[in-house]
Protein backbone atom coordinates (compact mmCIF):
# COMPACT_ATOMS: atom_id res chain seq x y z
CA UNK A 1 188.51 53.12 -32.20
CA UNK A 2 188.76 49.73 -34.21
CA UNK A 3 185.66 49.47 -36.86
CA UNK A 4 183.78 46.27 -35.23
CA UNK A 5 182.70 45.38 -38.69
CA UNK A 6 186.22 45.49 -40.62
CA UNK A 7 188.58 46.40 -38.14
CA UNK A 8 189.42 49.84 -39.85
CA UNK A 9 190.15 53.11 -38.18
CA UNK A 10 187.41 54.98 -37.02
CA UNK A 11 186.82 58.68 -37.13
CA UNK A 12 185.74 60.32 -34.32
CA UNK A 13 183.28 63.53 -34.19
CA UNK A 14 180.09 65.21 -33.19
CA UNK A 15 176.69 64.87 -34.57
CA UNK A 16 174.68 67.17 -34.13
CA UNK A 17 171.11 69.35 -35.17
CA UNK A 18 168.58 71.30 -33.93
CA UNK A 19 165.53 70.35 -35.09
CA UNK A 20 164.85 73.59 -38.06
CA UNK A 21 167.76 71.90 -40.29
CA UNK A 22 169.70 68.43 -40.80
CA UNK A 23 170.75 66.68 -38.72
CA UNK A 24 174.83 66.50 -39.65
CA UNK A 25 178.06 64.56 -38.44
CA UNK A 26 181.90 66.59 -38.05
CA UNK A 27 184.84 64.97 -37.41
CA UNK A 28 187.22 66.75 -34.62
CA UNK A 29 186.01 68.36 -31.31
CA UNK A 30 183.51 70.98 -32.49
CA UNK A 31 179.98 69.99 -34.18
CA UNK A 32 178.65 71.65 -37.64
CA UNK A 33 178.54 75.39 -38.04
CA UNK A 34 175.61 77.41 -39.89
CA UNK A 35 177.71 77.30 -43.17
CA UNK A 36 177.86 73.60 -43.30
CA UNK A 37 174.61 72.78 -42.12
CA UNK A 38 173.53 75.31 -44.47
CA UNK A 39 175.61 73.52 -47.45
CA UNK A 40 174.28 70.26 -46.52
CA UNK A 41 177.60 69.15 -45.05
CA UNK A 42 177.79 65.91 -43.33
CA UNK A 43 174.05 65.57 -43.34
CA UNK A 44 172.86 62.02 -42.42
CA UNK A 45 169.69 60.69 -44.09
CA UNK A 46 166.70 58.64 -42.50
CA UNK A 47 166.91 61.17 -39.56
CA UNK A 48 163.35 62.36 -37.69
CA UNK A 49 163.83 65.71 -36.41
CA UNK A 50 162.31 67.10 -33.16
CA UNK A 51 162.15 70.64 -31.64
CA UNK A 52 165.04 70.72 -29.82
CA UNK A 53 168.64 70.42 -30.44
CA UNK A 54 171.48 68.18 -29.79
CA UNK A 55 175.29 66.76 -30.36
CA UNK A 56 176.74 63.50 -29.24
CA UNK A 57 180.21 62.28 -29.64
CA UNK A 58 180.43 59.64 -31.77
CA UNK A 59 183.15 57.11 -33.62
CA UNK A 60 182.65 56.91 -37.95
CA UNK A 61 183.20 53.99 -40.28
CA UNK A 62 183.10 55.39 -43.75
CA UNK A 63 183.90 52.31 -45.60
CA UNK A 64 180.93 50.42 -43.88
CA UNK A 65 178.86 53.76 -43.12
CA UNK A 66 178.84 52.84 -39.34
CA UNK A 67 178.11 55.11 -36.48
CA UNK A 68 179.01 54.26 -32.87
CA UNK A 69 178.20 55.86 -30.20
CA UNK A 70 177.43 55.32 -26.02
CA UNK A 71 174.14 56.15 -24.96
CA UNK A 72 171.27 55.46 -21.91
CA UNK A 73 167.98 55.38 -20.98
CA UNK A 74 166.86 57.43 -18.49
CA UNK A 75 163.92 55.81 -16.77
């Protein structure tokens, strides 16, 4: 995926947490293990964390520090 704010490459990975650590972003197919979340790998700041946990794919800009992802509301 094309960066909609540069135009460079994208990453894609997971983000993912749940809730008793940070909340961290992997690229690839599988999101953060104990060891990284433990080593404070990929962690992502400004995050609230909640009770339960979670993981989302999602697209990465590093030079812009962009995150893209497709979401809803269920009503």
């Amino acid at each position: 995926m094309q960066c909609p704010y540069c135009g460079k490459e994208m990453l894609k990975g997971i983000l993912s947490g749940d809730g008793r650590s940070n909340v961290c972003w992997k690229a690839g197919e599988d999101k953060t293990g104990w060891a990284d979340s433990f080593l404070g790998k990929g962690k992502l700041t400004n995050v609230k964390h909640t009770l339960t946990s979670f993981s989302i794919e999602t697209y990465f800009c590093a030079p812009c520090k962009k995150m893209i992802f497709d979401t809803d509301i269920q009503r």
